[in-house]
C-alpha atoms as a PDB file:
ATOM      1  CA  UNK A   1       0.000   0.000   0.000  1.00  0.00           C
ATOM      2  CA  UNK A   2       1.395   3.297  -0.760  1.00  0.00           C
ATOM      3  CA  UNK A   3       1.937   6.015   1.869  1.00  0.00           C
ATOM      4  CA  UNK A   4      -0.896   8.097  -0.109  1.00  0.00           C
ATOM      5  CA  UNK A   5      -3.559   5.239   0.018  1.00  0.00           C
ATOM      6  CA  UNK A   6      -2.442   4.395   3.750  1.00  0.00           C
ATOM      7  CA  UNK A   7      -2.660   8.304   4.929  1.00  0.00           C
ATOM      8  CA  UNK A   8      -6.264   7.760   3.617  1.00  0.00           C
ATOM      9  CA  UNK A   9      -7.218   4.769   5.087  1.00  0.00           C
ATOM     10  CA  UNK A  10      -6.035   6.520   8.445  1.00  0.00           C
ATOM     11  CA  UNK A  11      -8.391   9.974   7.906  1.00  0.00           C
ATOM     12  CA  UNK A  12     -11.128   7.342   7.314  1.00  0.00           C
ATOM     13  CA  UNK A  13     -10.725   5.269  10.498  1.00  0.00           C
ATOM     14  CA  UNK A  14     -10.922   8.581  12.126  1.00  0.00           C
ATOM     15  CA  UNK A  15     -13.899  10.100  10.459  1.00  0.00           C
ATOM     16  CA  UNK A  16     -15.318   7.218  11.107  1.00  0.00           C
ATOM     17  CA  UNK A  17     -14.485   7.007  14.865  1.00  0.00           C
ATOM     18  CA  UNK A  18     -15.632  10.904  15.185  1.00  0.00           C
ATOM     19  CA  UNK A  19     -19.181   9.498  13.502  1.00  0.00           C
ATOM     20  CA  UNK A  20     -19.200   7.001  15.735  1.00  0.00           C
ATOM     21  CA  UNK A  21     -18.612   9.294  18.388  1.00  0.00           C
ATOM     22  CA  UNK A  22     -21.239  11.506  17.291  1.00  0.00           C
ATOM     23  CA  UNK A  23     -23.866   8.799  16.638  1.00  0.00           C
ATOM     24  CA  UNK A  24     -23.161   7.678  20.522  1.00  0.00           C
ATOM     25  CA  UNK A  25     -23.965  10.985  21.417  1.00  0.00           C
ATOM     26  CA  UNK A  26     -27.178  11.518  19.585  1.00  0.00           C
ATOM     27  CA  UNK A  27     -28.024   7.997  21.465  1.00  0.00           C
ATOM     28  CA  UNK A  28     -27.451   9.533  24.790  1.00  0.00           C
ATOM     29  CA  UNK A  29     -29.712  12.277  24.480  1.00  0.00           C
ATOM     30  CA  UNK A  30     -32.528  10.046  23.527  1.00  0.00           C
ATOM     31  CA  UNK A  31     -31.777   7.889  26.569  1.00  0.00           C
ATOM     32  CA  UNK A  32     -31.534  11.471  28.713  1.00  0.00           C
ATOM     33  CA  UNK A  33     -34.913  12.241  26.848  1.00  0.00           C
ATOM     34  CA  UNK A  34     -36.316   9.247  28.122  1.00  0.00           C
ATOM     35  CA  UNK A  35     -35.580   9.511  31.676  1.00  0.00           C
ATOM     36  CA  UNK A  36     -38.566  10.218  34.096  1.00  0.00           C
ATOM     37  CA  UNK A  37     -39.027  13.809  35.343  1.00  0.00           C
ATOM     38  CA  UNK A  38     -38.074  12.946  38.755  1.00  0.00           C
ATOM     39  CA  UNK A  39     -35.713  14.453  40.899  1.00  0.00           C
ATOM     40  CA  UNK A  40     -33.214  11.530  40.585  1.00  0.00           C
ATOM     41  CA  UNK A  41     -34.057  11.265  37.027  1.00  0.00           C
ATOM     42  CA  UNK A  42     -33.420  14.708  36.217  1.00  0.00           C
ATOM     43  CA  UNK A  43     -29.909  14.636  37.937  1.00  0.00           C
ATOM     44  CA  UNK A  44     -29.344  11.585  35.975  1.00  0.00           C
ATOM     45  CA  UNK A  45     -30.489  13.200  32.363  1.00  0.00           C
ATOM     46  CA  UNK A  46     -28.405  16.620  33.282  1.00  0.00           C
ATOM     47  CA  UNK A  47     -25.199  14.284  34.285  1.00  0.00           C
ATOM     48  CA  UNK A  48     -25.452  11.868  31.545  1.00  0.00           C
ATOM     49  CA  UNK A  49     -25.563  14.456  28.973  1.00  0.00           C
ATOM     50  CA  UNK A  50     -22.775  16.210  30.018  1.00  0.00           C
ATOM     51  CA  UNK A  51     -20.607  13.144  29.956  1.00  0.00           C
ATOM     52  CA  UNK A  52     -22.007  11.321  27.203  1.00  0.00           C
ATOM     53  CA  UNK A  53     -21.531  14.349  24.719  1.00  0.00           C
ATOM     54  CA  UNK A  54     -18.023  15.022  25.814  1.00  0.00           C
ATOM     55  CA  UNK A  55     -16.152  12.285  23.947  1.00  0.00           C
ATOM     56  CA  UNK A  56     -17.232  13.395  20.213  1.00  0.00           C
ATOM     57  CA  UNK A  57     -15.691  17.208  20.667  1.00  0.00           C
ATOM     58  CA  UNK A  58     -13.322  16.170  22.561  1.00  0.00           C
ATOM     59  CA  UNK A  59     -12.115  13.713  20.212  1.00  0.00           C
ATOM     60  CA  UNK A  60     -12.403  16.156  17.478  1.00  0.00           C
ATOM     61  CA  UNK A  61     -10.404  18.691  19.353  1.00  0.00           C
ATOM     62  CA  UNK A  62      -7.657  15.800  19.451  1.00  0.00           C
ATOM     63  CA  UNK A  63      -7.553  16.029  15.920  1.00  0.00           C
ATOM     64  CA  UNK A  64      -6.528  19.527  15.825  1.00  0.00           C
ATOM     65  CA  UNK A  65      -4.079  18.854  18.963  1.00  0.00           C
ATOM     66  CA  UNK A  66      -1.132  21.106  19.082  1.00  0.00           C
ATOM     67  CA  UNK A  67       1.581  18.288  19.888  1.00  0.00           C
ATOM     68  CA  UNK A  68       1.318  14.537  20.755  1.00  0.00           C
ATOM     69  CA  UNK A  69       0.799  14.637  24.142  1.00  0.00           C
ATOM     70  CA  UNK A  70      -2.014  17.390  23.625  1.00  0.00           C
ATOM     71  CA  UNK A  71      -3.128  14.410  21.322  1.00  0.00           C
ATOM     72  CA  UNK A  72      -3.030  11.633  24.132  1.00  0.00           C
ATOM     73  CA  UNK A  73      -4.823  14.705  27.140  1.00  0.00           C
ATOM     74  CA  UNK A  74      -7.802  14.863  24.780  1.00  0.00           C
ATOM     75  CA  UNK A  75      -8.045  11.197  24.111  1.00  0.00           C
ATOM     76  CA  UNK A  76      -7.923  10.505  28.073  1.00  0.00           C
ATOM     77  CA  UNK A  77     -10.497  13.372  28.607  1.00  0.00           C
ATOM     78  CA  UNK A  78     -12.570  11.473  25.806  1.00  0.00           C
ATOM     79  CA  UNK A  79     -12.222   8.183  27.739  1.00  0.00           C
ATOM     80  CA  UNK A  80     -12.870   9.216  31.028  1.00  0.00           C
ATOM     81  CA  UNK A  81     -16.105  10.862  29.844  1.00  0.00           C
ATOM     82  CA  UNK A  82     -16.650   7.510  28.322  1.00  0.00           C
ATOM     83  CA  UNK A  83     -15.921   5.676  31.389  1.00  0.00           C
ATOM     84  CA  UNK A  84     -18.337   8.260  33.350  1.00  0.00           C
ATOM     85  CA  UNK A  85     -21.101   7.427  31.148  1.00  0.00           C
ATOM     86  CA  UNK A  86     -20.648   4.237  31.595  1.00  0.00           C
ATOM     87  CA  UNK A  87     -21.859   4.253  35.469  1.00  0.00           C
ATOM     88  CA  UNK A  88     -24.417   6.315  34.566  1.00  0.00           C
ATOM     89  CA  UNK A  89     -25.931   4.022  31.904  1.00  0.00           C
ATOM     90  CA  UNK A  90     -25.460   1.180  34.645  1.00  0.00           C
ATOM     91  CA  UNK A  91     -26.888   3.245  37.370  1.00  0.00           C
ATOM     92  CA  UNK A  92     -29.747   3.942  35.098  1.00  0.00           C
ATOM     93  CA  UNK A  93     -30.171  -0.286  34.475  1.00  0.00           C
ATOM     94  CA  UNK A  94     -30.123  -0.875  38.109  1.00  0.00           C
ATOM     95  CA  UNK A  95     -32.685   2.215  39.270  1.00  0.00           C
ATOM     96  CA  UNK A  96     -35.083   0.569  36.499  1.00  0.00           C
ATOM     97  CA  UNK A  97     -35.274   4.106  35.393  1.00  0.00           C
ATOM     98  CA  UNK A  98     -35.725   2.989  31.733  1.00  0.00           C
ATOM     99  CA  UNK A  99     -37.873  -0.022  30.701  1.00  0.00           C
ATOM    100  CA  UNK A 100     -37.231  -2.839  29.749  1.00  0.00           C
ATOM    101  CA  UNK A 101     -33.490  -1.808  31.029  1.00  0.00           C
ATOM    102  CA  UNK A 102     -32.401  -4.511  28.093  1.00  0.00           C
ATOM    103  CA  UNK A 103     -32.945  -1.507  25.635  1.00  0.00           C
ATOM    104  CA  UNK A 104     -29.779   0.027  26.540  1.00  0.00           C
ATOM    105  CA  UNK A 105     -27.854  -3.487  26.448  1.00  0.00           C
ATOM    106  CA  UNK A 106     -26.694  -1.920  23.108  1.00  0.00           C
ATOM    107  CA  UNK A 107     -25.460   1.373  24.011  1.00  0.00           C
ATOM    108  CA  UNK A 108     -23.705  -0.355  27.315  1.00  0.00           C
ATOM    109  CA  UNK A 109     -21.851  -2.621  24.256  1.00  0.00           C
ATOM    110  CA  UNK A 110     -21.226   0.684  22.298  1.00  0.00           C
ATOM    111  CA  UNK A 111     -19.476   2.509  25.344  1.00  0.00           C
ATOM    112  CA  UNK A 112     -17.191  -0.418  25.857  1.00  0.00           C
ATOM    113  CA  UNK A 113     -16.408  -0.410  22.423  1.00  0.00           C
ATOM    114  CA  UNK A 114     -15.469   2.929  22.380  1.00  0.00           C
ATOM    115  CA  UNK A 115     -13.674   2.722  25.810  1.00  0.00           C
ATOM    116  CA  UNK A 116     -11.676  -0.002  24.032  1.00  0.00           C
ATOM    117  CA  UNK A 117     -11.128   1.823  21.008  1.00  0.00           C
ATOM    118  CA  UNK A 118      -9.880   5.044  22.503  1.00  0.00           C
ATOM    119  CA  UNK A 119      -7.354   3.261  25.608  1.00  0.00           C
ATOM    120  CA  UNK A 120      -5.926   1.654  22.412  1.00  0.00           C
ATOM    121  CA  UNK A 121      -5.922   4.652  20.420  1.00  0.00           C
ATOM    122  CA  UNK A 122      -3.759   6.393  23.728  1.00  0.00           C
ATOM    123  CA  UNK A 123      -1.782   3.432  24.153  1.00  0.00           C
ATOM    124  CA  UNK A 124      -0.257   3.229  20.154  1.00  0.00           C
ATOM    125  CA  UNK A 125       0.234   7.628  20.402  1.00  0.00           C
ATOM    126  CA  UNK A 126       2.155   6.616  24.157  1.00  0.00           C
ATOM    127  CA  UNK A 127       4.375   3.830  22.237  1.00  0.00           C
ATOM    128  CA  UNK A 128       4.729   6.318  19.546  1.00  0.00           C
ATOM    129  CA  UNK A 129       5.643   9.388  21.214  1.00  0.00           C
ATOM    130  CA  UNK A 130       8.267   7.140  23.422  1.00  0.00           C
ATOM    131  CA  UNK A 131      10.658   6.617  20.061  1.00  0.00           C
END
């Protein structure tokens, strides 16, 4: 593969990631939209939507960073917003505040994904800014 063809591959994994990214976030606001007008429920929805928005600018600001390890701060701001969202979604599954609570089974899957995705993504720019 030339380096032409492989520099495009690479912008398309990250479009692609930053689509995903945005996609997840469109699917938390529906699940914040859902949420019961409660006190607990409103917390939750306000909480949630701060932390599962984060990752897609932040992970666009990454894109722009001004040096690698500007690169790897916005990916680990990314993630831990992940990570956040994460408890919330399970918090959410264990309150019974959404029903059936298998509906967000998928979105659970998603955030690991992305977790997964993005500790990877930090680990390779680590490795790489180590040489």
């Amino acid at each position: 593969m030339s380096e032409k063809e492989n520099n495009r591959e690479n912008n398309q994994k990250k479009f692609d990631l930053q689509d995903r990214l945005i996609d997840y976030a469109v699917r938390i606001i529906k699940v914040a939209e859902q949420l019961p007008e409660t006190k607990a429920g409103k917390h939750i929805s306000s909480q949630i939507l701060k932390s599962g928005t984060s990752p897609a600018p932040n992970y666009g600001e990454a894109q722009s960073a001004e040096s690698r390890a500007d690169f790897i701060h916005k990916l680990k701001i990314a993630l831990k917003e992940l990570r956040e969202t994460e408890v919330w979604l399970k918090i959410i599954v264990k309150a019974k505040l959404i029903q059936p609570s298998s509906k967000l089974s998928p979105l659970l899957k998603e955030t690991d994904e992305l977790i997964s995705i993005l500790f990877k993504s930090i680990d390779t720019a680590k490795k790489k800014n180590e040489r």
